[in-house]
C-alpha atoms as a PDB file:
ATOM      1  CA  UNK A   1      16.880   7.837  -1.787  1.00  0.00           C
ATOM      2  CA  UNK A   2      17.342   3.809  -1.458  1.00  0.00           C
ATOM      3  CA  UNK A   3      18.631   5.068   2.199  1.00  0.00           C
ATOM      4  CA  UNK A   4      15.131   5.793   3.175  1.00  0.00           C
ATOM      5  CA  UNK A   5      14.176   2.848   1.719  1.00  0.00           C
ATOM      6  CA  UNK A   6      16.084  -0.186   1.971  1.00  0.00           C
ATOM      7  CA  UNK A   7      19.329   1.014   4.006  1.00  0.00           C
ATOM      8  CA  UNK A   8      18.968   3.364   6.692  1.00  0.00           C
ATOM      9  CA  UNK A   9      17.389   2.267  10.392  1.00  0.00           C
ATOM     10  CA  UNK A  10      13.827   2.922  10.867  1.00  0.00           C
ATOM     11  CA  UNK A  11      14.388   5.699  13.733  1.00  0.00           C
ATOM     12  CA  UNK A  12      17.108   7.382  11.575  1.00  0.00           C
ATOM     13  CA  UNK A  13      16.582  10.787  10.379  1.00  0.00           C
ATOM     14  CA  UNK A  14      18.392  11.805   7.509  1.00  0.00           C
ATOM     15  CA  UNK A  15      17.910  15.701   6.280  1.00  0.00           C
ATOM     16  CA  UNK A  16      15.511  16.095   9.257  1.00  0.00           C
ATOM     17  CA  UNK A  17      12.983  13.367   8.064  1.00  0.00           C
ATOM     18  CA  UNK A  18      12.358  10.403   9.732  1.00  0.00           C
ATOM     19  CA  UNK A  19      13.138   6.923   7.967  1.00  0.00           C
ATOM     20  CA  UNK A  20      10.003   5.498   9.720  1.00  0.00           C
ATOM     21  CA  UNK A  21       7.448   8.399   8.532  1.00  0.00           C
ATOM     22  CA  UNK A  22       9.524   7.995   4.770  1.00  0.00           C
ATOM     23  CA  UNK A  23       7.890   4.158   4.651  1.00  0.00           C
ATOM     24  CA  UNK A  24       4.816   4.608   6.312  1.00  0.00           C
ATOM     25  CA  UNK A  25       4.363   6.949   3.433  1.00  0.00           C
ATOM     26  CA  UNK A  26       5.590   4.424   0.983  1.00  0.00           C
ATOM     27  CA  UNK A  27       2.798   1.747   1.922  1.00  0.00           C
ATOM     28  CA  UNK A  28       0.065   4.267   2.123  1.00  0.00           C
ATOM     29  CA  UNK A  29       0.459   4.921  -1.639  1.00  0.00           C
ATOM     30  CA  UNK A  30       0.870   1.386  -2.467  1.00  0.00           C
ATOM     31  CA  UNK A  31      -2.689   0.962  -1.554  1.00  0.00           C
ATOM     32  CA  UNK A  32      -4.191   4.105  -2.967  1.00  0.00           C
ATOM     33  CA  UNK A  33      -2.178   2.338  -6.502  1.00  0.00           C
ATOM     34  CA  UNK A  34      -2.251  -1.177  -5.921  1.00  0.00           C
ATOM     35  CA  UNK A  35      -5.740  -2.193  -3.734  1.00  0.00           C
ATOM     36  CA  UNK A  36      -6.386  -5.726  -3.622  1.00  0.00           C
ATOM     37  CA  UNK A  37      -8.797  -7.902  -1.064  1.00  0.00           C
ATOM     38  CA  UNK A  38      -6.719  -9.892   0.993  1.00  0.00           C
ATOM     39  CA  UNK A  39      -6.889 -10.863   4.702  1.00  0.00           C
ATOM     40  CA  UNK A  40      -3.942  -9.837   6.137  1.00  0.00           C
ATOM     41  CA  UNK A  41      -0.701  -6.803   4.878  1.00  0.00           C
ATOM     42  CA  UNK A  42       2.518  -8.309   6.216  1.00  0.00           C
ATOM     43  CA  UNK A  43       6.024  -6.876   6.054  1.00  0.00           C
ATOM     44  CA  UNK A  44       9.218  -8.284   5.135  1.00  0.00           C
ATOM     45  CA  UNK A  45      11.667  -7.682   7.894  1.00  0.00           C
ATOM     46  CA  UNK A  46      12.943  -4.866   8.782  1.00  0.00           C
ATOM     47  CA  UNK A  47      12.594  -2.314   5.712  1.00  0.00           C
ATOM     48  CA  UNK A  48       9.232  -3.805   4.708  1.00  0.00           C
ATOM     49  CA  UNK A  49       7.513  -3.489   8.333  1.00  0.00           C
ATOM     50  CA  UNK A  50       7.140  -0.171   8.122  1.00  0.00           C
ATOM     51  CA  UNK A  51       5.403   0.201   4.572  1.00  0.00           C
ATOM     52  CA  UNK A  52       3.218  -2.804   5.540  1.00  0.00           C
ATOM     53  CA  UNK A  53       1.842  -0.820   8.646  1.00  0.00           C
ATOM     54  CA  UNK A  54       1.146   1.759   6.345  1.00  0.00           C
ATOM     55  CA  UNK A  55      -0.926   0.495   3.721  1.00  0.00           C
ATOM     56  CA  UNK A  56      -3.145  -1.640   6.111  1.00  0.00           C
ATOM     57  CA  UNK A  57      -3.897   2.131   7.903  1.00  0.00           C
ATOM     58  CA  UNK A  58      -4.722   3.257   4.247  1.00  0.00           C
ATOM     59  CA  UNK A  59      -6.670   0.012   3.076  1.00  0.00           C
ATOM     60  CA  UNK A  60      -8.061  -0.740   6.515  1.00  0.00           C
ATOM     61  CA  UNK A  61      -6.654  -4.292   6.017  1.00  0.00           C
ATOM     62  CA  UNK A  62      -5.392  -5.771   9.202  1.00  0.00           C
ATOM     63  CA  UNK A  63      -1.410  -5.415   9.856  1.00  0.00           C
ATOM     64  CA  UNK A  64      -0.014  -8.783  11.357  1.00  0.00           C
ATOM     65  CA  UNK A  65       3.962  -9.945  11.721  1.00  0.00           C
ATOM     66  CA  UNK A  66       4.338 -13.152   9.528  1.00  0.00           C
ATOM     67  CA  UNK A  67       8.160 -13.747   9.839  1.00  0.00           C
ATOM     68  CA  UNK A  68      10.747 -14.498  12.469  1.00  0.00           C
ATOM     69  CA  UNK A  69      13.645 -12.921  11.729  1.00  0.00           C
ATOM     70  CA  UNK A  70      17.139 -14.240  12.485  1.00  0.00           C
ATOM     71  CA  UNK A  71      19.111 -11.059  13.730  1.00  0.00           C
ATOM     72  CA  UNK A  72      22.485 -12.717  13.423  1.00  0.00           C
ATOM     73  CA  UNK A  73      22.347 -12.795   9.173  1.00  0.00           C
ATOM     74  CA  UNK A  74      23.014  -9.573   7.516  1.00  0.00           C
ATOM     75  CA  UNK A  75      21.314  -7.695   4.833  1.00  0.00           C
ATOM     76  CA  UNK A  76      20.708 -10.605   1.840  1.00  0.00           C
ATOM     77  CA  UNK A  77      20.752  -7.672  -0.645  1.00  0.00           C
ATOM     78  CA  UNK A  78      24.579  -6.873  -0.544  1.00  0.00           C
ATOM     79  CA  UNK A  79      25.762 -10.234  -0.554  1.00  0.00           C
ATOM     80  CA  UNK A  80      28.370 -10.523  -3.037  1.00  0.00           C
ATOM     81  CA  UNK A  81      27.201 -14.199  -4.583  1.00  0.00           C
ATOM     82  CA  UNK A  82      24.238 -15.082  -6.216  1.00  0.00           C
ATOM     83  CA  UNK A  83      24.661 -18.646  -3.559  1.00  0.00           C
ATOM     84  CA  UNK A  84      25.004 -16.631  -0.375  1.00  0.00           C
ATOM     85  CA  UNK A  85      21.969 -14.449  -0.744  1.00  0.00           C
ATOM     86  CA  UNK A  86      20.273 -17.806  -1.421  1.00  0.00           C
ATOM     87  CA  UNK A  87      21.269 -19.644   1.224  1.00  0.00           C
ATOM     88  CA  UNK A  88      21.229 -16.141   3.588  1.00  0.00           C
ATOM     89  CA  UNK A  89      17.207 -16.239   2.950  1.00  0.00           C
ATOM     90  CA  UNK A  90      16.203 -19.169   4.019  1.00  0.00           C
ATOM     91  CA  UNK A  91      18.420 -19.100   7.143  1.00  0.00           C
ATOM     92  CA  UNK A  92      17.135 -15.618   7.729  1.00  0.00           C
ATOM     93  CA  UNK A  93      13.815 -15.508   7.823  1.00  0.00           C
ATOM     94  CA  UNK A  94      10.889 -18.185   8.776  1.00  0.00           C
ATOM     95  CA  UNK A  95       7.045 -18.016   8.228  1.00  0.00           C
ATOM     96  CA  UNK A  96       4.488 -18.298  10.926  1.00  0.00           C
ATOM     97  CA  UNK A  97       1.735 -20.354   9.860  1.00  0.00           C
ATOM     98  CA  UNK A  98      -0.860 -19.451  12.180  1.00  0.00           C
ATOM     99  CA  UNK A  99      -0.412 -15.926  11.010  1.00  0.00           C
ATOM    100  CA  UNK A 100      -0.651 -16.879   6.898  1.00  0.00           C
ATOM    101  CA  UNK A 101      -2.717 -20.209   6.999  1.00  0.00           C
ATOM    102  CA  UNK A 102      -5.657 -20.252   4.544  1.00  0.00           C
ATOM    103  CA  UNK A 103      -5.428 -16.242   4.149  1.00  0.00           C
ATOM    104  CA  UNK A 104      -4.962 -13.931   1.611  1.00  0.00           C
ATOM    105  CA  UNK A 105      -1.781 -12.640   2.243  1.00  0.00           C
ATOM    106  CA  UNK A 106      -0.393  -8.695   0.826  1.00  0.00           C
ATOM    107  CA  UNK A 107       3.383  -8.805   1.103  1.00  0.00           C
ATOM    108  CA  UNK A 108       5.456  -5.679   1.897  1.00  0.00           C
ATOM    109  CA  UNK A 109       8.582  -5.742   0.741  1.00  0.00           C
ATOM    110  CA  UNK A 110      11.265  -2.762   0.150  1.00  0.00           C
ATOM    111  CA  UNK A 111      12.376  -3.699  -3.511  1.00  0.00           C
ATOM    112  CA  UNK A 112      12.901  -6.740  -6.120  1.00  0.00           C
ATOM    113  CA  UNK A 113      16.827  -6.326  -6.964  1.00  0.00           C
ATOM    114  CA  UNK A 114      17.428  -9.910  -8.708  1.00  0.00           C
ATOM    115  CA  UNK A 115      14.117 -11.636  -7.833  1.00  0.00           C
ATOM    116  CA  UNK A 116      15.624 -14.684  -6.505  1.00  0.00           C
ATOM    117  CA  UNK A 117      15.281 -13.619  -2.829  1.00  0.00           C
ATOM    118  CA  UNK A 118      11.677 -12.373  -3.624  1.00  0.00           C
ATOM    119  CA  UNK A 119      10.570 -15.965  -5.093  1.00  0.00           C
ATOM    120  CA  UNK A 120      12.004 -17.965  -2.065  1.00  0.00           C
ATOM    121  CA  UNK A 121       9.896 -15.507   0.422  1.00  0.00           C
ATOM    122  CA  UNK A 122       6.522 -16.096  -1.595  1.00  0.00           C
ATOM    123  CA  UNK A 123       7.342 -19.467  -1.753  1.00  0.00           C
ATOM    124  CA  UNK A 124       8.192 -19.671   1.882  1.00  0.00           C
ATOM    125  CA  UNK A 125       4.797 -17.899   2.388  1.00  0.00           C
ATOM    126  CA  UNK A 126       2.806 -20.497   0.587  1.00  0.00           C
ATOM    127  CA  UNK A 127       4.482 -22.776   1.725  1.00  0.00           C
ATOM    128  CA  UNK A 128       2.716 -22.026   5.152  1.00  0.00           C
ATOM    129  CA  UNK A 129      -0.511 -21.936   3.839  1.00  0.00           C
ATOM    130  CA  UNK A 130      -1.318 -18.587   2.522  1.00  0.00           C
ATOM    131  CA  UNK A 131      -4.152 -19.356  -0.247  1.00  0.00           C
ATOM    132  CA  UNK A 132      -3.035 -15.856  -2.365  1.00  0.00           C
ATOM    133  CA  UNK A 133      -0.027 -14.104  -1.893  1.00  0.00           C
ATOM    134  CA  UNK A 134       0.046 -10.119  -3.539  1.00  0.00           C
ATOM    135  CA  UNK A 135       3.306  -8.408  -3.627  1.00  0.00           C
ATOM    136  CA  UNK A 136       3.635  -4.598  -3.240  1.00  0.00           C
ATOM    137  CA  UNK A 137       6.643  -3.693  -3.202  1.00  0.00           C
ATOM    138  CA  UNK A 138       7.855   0.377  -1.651  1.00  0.00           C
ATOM    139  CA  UNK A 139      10.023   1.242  -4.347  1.00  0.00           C
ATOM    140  CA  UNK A 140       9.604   1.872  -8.054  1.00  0.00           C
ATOM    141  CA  UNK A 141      11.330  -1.019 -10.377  1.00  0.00           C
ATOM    142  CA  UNK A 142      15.300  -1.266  -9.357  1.00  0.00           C
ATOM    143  CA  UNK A 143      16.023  -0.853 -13.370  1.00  0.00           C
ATOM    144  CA  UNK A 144      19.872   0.894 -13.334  1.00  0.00           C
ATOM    145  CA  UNK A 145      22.917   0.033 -12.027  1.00  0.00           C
ATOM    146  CA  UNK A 146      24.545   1.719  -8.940  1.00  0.00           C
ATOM    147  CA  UNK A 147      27.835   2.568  -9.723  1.00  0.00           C
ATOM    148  CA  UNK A 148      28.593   4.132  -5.956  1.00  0.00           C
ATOM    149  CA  UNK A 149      28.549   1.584  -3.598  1.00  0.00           C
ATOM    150  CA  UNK A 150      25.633  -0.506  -3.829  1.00  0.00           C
ATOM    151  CA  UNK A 151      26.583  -4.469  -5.240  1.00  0.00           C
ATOM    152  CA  UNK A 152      24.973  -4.047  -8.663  1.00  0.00           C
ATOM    153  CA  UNK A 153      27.551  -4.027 -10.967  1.00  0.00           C
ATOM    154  CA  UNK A 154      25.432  -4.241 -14.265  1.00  0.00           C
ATOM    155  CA  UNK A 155      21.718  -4.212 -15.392  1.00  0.00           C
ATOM    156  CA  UNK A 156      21.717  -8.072 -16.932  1.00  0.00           C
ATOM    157  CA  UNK A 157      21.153  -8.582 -13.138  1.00  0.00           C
ATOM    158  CA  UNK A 158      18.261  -6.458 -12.524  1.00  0.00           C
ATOM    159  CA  UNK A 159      15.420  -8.507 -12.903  1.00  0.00           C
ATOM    160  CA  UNK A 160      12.938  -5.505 -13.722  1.00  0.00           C
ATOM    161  CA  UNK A 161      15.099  -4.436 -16.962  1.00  0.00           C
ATOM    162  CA  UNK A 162      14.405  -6.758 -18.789  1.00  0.00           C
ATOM    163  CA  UNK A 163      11.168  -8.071 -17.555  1.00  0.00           C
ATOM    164  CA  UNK A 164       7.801  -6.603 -17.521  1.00  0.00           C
ATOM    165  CA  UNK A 165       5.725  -6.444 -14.142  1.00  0.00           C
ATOM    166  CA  UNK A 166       3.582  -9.334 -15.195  1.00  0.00           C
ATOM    167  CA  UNK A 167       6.272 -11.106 -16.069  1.00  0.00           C
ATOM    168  CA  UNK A 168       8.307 -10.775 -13.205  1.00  0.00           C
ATOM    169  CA  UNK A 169       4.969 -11.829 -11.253  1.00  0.00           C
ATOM    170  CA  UNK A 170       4.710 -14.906 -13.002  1.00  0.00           C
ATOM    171  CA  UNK A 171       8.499 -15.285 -12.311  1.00  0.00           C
ATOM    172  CA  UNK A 172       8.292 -14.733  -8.546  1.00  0.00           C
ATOM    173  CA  UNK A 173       5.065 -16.688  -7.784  1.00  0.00           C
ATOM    174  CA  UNK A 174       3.124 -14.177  -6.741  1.00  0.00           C
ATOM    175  CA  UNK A 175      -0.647 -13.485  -7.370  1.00  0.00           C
ATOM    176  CA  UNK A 176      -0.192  -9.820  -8.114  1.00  0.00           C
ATOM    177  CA  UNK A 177       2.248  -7.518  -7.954  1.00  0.00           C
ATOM    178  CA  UNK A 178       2.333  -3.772  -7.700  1.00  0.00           C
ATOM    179  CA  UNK A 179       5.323  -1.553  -7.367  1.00  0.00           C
ATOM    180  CA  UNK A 180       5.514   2.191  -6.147  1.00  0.00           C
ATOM    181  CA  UNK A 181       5.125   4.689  -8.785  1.00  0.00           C
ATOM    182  CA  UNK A 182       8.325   6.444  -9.486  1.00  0.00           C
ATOM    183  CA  UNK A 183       6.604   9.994  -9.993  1.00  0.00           C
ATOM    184  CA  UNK A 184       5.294  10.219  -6.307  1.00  0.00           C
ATOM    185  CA  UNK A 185       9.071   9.310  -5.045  1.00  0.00           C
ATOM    186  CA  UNK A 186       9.517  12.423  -3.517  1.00  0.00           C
ATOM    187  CA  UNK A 187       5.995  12.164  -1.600  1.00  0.00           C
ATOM    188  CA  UNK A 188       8.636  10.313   0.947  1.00  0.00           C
ATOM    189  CA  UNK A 189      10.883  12.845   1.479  1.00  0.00           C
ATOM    190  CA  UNK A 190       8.754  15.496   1.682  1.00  0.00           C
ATOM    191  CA  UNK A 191       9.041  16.792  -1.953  1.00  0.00           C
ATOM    192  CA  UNK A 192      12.760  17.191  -1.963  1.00  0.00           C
ATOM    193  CA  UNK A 193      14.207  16.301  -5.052  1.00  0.00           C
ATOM    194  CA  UNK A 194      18.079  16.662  -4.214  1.00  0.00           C
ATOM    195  CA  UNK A 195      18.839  12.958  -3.617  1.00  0.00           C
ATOM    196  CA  UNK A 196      20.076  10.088  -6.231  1.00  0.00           C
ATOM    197  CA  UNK A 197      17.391   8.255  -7.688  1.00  0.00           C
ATOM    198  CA  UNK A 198      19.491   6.765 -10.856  1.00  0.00           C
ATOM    199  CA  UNK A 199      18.446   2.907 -10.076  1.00  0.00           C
ATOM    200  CA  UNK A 200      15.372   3.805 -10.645  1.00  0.00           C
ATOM    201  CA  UNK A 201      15.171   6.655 -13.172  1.00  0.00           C
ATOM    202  CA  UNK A 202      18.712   6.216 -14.820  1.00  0.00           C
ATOM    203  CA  UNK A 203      19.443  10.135 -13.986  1.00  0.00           C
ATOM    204  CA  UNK A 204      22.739   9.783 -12.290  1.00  0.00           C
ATOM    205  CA  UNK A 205      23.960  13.022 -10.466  1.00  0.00           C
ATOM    206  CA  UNK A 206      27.132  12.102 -12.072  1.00  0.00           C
ATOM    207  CA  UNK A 207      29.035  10.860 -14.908  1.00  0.00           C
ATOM    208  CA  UNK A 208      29.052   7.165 -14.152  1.00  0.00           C
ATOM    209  CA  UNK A 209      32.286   5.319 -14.539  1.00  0.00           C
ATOM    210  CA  UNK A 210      33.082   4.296 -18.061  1.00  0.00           C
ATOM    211  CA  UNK A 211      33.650   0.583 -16.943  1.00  0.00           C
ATOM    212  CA  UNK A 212      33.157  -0.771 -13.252  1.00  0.00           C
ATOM    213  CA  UNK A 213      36.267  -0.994 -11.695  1.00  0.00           C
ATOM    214  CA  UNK A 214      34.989  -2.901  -8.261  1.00  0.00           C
ATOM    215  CA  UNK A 215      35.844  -6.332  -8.849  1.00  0.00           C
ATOM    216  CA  UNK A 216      34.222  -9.430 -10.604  1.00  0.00           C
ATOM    217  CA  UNK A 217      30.779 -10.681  -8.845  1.00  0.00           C
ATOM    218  CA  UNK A 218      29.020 -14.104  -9.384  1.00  0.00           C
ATOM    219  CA  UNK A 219      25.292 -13.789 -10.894  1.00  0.00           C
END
């Protein structure tokens, strides 16, 4: 399901349902769960666009584009070192002031994996002058490994299994954060429930390897 998420493009359909729809979905049930007053709903580029454009229809909140995007850097999620998707963040993405400056800004983004990427983007949002900054974030805590294909090779990396949402609020710098609640996943596929969901549930539709066999990665 982290293909209509996080992976696949936005005018993809996959199964007959489109990617797009699958988010805008996403965002409107962040802000039935998660409401707060705020100024602005922005969207982290690209997989968080979509979900932001759909909770400001559902709150009524305006929708604005706070980030430039650097199309040349490629997804900061897969990056094999903890360094790279550092460095890949602030390379990739810049804030636009006049779009964040003395507002309260809602956040959009498509998951928390490690948190480090999600504390340099609040950070790089406050930096340009956003007086609150509230996370929501499209998909439920990332809390199991992915043992077919995705780079996490263990859970001591996932930030959310070990850490409450408060705390990994407090860890990220944000003002609030709300995440998407697991049990309405299948609200964005149109109630199908034939797709993995095991980094988020733990239920994998297979035996998962007894030891992971794809290499040594740096935290």
């Amino acid at each position: 399901i982290f293909e209509y998420i996080y992976f696949a493009r936005p005018d993809s359909y996959i199964d007959g349902i489109c990617v797009h729809s699958s988010r805008l979905t996403a965002g409107k049930i962040l802000a039935q769960e998660h409401p707060v007053d705020a100024d602005i709903v922005v969207g982290v580029p690209e997989s968080g666009n979509a979900a932001a454009m759909g909770y400001s229809m559902e709150s009524g909140i305006p929708y604005g584009t706070a980030f430039v995007k650097n199309s040349y850097v490629g997804r900061t999620f897969i990056k094999p070192k903890q360094s790279a998707r550092e460095s890949s963040v602030m390379v990739k993405l810049n804030a636009l002031r006049e779009v964040v400056n003395g507002k309260r800004v809602i956040m959009i983004d498509d998951s928390i994996v490690r948190g480090t990427t999600s504390a340099r983007i609040v950070k790089m949002i406050r930096d340009a002058g956003a007086k609150e900054v509230h996370v929501r974030i499209s998909s439920p805590p990332f809390m199991y490994p992915c043992y077919f294909g995705t780079d996490v090779p263990s859970s001591d990396q996932l930030i959310a299994y070990n850490h409450s949402v408060e705390e990994i609020c407090e860890m990220i710098g944000a003002d609030s954060l709300g995440y998407l609640d697991k049990e309405r996943l299948a609200e964005l596929i149109d109630g199908d429930e034939g797709y993995c969901h095991a980094c988020f549930t733990g239920q994998y539709p297979m035996e998962p390897p007894k030891e992971d066999i794809r290499g040594e990665y740096d935290h």
